[in-house]
Protein backbone atom coordinates (compact mmCIF):
# COMPACT_ATOMS: atom_id res chain seq x y z
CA UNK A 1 -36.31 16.88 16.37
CA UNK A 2 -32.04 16.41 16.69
CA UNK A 3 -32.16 13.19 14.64
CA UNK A 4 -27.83 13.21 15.22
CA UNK A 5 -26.31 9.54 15.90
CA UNK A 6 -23.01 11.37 16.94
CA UNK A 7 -21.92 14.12 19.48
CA UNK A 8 -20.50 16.96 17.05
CA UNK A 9 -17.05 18.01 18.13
CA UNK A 10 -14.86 20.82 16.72
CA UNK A 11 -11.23 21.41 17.30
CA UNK A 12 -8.87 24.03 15.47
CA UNK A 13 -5.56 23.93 15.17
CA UNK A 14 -2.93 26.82 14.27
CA UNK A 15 0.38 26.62 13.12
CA UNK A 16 2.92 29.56 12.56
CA UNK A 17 6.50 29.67 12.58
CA UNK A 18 6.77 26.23 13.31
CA UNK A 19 4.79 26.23 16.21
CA UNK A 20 1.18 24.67 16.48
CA UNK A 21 -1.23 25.00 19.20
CA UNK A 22 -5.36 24.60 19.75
CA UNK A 23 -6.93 27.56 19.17
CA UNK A 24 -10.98 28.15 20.08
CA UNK A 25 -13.37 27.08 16.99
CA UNK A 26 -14.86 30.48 17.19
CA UNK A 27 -11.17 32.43 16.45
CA UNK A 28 -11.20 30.48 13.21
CA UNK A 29 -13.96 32.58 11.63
CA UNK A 30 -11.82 35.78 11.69
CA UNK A 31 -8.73 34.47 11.00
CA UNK A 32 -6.30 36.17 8.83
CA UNK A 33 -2.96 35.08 9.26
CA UNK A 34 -0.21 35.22 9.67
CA UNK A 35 0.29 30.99 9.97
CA UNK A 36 -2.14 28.37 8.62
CA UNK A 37 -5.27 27.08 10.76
CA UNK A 38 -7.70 23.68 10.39
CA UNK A 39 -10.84 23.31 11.92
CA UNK A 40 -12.64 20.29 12.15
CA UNK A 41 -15.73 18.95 12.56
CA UNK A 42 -16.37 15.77 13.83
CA UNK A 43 -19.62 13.65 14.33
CA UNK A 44 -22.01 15.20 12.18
CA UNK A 45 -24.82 13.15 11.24
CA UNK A 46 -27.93 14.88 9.55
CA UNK A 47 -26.25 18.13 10.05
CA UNK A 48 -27.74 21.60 10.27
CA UNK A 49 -26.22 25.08 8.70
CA UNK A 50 -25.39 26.25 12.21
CA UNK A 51 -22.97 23.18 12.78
CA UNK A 52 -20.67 25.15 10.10
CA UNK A 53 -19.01 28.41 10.42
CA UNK A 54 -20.27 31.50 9.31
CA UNK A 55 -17.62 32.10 6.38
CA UNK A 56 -18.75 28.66 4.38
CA UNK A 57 -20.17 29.80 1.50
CA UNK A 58 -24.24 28.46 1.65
CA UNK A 59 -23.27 26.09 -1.56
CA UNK A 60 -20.19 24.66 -0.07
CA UNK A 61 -21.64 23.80 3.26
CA UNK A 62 -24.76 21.82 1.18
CA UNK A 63 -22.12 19.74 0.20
CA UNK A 64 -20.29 19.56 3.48
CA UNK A 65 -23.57 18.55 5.48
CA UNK A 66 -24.73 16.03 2.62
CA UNK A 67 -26.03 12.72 3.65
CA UNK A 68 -24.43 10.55 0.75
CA UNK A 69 -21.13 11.95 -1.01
CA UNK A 70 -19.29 11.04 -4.08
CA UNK A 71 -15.49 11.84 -4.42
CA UNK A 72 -15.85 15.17 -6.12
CA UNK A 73 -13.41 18.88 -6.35
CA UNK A 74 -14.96 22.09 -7.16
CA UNK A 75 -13.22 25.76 -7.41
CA UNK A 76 -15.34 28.21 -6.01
CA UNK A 77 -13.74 31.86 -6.48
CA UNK A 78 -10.42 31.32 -4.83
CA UNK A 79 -11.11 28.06 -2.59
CA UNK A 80 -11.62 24.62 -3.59
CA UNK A 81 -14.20 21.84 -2.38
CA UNK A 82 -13.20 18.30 -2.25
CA UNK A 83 -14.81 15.22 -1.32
CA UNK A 84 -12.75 12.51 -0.36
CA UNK A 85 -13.60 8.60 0.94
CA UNK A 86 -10.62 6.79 2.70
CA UNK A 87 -10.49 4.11 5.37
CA UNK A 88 -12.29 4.88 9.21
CA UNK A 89 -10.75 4.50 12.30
CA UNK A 90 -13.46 1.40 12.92
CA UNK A 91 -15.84 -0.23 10.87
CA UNK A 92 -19.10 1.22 9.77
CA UNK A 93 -21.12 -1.17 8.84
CA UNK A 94 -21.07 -0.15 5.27
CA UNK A 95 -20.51 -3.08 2.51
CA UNK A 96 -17.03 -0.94 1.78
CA UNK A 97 -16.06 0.12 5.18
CA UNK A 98 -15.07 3.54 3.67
CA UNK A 99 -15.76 6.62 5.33
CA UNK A 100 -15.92 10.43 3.39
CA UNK A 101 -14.07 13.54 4.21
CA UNK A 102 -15.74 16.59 3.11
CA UNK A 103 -13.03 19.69 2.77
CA UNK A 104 -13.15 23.58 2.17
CA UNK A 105 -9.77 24.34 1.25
CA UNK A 106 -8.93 28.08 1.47
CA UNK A 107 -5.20 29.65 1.12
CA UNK A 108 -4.85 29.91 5.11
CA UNK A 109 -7.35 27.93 6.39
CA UNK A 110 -8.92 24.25 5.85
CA UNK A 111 -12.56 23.48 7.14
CA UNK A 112 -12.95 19.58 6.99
CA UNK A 113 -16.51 17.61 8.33
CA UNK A 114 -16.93 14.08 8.37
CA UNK A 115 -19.38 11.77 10.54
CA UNK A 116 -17.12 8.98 11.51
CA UNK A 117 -13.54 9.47 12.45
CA UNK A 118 -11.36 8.74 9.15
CA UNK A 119 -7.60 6.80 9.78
CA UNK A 120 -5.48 8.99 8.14
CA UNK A 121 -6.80 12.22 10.00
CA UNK A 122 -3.91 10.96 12.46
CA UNK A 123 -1.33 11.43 10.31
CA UNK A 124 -2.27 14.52 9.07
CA UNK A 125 -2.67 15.91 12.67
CA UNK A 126 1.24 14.34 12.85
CA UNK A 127 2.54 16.28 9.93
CA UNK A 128 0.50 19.69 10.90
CA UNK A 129 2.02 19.19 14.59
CA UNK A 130 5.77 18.83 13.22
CA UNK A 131 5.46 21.96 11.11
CA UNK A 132 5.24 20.43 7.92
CA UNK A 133 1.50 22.04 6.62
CA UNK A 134 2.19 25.72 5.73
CA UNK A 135 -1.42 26.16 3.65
CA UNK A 136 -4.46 24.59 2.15
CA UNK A 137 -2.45 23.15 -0.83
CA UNK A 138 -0.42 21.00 1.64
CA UNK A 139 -3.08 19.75 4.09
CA UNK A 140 -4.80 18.83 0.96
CA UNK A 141 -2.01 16.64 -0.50
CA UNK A 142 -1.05 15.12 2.95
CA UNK A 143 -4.34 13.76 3.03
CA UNK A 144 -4.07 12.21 -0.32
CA UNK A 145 -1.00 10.44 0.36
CA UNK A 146 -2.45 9.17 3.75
CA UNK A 147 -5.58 7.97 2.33
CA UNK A 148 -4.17 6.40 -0.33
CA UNK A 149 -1.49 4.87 1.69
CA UNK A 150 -3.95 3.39 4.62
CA UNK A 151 -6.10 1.91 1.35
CA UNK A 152 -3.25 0.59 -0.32
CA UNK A 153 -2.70 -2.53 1.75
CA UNK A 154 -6.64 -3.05 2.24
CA UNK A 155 -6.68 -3.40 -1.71
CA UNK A 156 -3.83 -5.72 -1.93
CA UNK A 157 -5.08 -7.86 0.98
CA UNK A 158 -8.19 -8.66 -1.76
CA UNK A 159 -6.21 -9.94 -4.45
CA UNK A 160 -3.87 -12.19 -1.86
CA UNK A 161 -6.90 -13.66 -0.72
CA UNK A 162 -8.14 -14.13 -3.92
CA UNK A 163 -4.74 -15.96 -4.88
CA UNK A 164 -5.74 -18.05 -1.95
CA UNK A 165 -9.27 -19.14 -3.17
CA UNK A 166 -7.02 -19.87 -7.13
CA UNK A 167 -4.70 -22.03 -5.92
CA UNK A 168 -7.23 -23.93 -3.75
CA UNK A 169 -9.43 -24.37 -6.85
CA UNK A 170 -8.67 -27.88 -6.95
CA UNK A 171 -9.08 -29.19 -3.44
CA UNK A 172 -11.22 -27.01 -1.58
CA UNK A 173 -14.87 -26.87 -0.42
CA UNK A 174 -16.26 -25.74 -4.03
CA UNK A 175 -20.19 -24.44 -2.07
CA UNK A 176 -17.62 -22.62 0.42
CA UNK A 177 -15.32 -21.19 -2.14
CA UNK A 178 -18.41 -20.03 -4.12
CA UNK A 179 -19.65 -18.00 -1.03
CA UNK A 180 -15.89 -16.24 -0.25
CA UNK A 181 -15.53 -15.49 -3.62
CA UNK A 182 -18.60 -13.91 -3.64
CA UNK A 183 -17.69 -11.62 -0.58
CA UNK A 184 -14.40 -11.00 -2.67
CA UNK A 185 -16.08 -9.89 -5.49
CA UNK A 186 -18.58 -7.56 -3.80
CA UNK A 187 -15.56 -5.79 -1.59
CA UNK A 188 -13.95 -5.26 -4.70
CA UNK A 189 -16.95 -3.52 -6.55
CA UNK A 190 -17.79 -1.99 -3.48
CA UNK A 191 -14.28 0.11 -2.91
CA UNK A 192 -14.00 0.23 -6.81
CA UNK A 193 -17.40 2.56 -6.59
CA UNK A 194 -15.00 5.31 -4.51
CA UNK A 195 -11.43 4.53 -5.60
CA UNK A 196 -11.81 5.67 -8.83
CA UNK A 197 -13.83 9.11 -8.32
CA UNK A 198 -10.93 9.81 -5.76
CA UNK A 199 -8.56 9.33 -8.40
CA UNK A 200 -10.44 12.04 -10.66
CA UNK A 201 -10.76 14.04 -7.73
CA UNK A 202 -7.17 14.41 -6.76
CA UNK A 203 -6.39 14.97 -10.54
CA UNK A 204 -8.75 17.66 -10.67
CA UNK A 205 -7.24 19.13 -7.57
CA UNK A 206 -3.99 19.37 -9.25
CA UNK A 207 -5.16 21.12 -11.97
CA UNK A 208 -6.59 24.18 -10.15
CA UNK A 209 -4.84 27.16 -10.53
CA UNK A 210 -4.33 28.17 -7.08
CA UNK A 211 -1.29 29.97 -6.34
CA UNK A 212 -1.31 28.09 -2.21
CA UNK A 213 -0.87 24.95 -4.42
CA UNK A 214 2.75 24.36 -4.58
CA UNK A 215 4.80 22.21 -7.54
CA UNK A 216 5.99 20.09 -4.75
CA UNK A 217 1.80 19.61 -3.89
CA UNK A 218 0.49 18.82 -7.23
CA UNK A 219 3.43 16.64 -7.69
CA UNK A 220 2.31 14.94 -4.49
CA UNK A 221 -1.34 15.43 -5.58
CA UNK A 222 -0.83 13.07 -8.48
CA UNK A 223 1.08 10.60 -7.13
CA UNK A 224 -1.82 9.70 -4.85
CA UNK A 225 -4.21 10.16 -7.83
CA UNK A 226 -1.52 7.60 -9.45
CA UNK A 227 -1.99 5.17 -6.82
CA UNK A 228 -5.67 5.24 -6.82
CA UNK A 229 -5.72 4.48 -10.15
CA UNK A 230 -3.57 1.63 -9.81
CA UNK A 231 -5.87 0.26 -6.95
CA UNK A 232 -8.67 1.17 -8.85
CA UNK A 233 -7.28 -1.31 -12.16
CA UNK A 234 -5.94 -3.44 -9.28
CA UNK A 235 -9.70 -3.82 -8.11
CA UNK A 236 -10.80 -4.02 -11.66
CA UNK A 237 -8.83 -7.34 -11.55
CA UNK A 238 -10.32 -8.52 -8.71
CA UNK A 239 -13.56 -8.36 -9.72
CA UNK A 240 -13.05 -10.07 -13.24
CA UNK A 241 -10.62 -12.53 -12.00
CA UNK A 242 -13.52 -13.37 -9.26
CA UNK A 243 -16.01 -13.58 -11.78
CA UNK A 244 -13.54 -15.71 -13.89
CA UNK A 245 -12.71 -18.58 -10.96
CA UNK A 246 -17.02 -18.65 -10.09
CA UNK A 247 -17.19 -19.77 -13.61
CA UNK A 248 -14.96 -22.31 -12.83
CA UNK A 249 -16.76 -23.07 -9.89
CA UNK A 250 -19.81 -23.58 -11.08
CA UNK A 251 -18.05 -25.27 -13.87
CA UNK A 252 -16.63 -27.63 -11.53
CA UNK A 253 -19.78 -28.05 -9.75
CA UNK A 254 -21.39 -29.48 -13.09
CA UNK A 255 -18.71 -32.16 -13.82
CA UNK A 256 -19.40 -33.61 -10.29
CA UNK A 257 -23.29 -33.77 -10.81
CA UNK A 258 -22.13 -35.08 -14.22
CA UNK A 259 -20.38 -37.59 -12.48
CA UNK A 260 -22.05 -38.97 -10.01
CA UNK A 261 -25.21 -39.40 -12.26
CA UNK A 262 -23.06 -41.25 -14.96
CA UNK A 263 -22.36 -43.13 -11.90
CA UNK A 264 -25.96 -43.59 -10.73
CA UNK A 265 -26.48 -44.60 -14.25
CA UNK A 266 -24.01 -47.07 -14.63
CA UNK A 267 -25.27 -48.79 -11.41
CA UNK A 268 -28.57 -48.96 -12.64
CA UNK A 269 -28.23 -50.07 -15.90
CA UNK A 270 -25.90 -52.71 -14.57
CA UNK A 271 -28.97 -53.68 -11.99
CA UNK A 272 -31.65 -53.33 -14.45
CA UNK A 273 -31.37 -56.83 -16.24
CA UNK A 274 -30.92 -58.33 -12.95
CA UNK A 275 -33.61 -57.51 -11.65
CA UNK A 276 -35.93 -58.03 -14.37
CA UNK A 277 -34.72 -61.45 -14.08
CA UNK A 278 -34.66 -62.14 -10.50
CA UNK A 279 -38.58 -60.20 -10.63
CA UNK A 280 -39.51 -62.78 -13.13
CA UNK A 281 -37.95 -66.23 -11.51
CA UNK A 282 -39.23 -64.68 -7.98
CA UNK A 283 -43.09 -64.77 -9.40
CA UNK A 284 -45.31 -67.12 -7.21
CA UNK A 285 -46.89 -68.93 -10.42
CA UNK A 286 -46.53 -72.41 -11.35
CA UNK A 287 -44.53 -73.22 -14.59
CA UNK A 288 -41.00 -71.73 -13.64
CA UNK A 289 -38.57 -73.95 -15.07
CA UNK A 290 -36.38 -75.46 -12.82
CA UNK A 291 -37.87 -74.38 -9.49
CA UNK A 292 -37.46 -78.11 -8.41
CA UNK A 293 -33.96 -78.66 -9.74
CA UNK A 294 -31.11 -78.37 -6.80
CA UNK A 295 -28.66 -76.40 -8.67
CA UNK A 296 -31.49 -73.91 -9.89
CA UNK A 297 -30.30 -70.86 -7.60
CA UNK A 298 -26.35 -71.30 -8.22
CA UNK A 299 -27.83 -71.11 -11.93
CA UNK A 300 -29.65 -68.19 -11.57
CA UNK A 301 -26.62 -66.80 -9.71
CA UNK A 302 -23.88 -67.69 -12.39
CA UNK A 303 -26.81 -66.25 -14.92
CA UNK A 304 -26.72 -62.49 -13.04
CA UNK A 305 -22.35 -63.01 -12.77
CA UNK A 306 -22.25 -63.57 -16.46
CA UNK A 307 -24.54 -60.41 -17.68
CA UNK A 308 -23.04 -57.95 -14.56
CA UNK A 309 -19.67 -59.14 -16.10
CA UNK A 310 -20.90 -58.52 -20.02
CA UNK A 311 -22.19 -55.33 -19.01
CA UNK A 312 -18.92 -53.99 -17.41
CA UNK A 313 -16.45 -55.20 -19.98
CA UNK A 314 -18.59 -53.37 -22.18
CA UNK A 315 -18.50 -49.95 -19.99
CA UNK A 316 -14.68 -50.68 -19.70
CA UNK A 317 -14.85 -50.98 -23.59
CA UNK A 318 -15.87 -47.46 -24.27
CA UNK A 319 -14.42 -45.98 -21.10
CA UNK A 320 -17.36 -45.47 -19.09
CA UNK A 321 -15.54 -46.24 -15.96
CA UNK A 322 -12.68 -44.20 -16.39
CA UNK A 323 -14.31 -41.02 -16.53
C-alpha cells in the first residue's frame, strides 16, 4: 500500500559555462560533466529505494528516505552526506515549524530530498540560475547561508517578544503572561533541538577534505556554522530567561494570594468581636441588660465603633494595612 501524503516531483538542473537549463531526471544518472547538475526530489513521504537514483549508494539513500532526521554530515569515499533542518515554505504543523533537507553532495552533482518544500531552496535555485554554483562545495555552502539567514530573524523575533512579556511584568495579565511565556519557552527548546546539530554539521562539512570544497566555501561554511551557534546561545537565552520571568510569575502570583488573604483576614478579625457581640445581645432570652433602655442600640453601636476603631489603629500600628 503507497502510504505517500505528497506527490513526489523531481527536477534537475544543469549549469555550464554560465548557462543553466532543466535537464530530464533520468540524464542525471550518467552525468559526467563538463558543468555542475542538481536534482531534486520533492514530496517524499515514506519513501521507497526506487524514488532515488540508481547511483545513491544503498547507505546514503537510508538516510535520504528516513522518516525522522537529525542535522548530521558523513564522508563516504569521495562524497559527503548532510542533513540539514531550516525554515519551510508553510507551516507544518510541527511544534518547531522546521523542515529537513537531506543532501548527497558529489564533486559535479548534488542529489537533495526533502518532504515539504524548504524557504531557502529559492534562493539557491536564484544563485544556481545566475551562474554562481560551479560544484557540490558551493551548492552546499549557499544553502547554509540561506538557511541560516531565513532562521535568523525567526530566532530574534523570540527574544523581542520575550522583551515584550519583561517589560509588561508589572502590569499585565500575570495567568495570560504565564501561558505566552510558556509558548516562548517551548519554541525556543523546540528550534534549539536542530540549531545546534546544524551548527556541528556545517563545521563538520568544512572540515572534509574534499578538493570541490573551495577556501572561499569553507570560509562561507563556517560563517553559517557561526551564526547557528549564535542563534543556538541566542535560544539558550530564551529559554533560561523564560524560565527566569515564570518564576517571577508565579512569584507574583503568590504575593497576590498573600494579599488578598491578609486582606480576608484583616476583615474578619475586625468582624469577629462584633459579631460575637451582636450574636450574644441578639439572643431571644430574658436577662439582657438594657433591652428596655432607649439608648440601648446607639450603645451597642458606639460599643462595635470603639473596638472596629481599637482594632484598626492597632493594624495601622504594625503596618498591617500598608502592605
Amino acid at each position: 500500500m503507497d502510504m505517500r501524503t505528497d506527490p513526489i516531483a523531481l527536477r534537475a538542473l544543469l549549469v555550464h559555462n554560465g548557462a543553466v537549463r532543466e535537464i530530464a531526471a533520468e540524464e542525471v544518472a550518467g552525468f559526467a560533466g563538463p558543468g555542475f547538475v542538481w536534482l531534486h526530489v520533492d514530496g517524499v513521504g515514506h519513501g521507497q529505494r526506487m524514488d532515488l537514483p540508481g547511483y545513491v549508494p544503498e547507505m546514503a539513500a537510508s538516510a535520504l528516505l528516513a522518516g525522522e532526521t537529525r542535522p548530521r554530515c558523513d564522508e563516504v569515499d569521495d562524497a559527503a552526506l548532510i542533513n540539514l533542518r531550516g525554515a519551510g515554505e508553510r507551516p507544518t504543523g510541527d511544534s518547531d515549524g522546521l523542515v529537513s533537507i537531506r543532501i548527497w553532495v558529489e564533486a559535479r552533482r548534488v542529489t537533495s530530498v526533502s518532504r515539504h518544500p524548504m524557504a531557502a531552496l529559492a534562493t539557491v535555485e536564484a544563485a544556481m540560475r545566475s551562474g554562481q554554483l560551479r560544484d557540490g562545495g558551493d551548492f552546499v555552502s549557499v544553502l547554509a547561508q540561506a538557511i541560516s539567514t531565513e532562521l535568523d530573524p525567526q530566532v530574534a523575533d523570540l527574544g523581542d517578544r520575550l522583551d515584550e512579556c519583561e517589560a509588561m511584568l508589572d502590569t499585565g495579565d500575570i495567568y495570560d503572561m504565564r501561558r505566552r511565556i510558556a509558548r516562548l519557552r517551548s519554541q525556543a527548546i523546540a528550534l534549539r533541538r536542530f540549531v545546534a546539530p546544524d551548527r556541528d554539521a556545517l563545521g563538520a562539512m568544512a572540515q572534509l577534505p574534499f578538493a570541490w570544497i573551495s577556501k572561499d566555501d569553507r570560509l562561507h561554511l563556517r560563517e553559517a556554522a557561526d551564526r547557528f551557534a549564535r542563534m543556538a546561545e541566542e535560544l539558550e537565552a530564551v529559554r533560561e530567561r523564560a524560565a527566569l520571568i515564570h518564576e517571577q510569575l508565579t512569584d507574583l502570583r503568590a504575593e497576590k494570594v498573600d494579599q488578598r488573604s491578609l486582606a480576608i483576614a484583616v476583615v474578619a478579625f475586625i468582624f469577629l468581636p462584633l459579631t460575637f457581640i451582636t450574636g450574644l445581645l441578639g439572643m431571644n432570652v430574658e436577662g439582657i441588660p438594657y433591652a428596655g433602655e432607649p439608648w440601648a442600640f446607639w450603645g451597642v453601636f458606639s460599643l462595635c465603633l470603639a473596638i472596629t476603631l481599637v482594632i484598626v489603629g492597632w493594624f495601622s500600628r504594625r503596618h498591617w494595612l500598608g502592605d
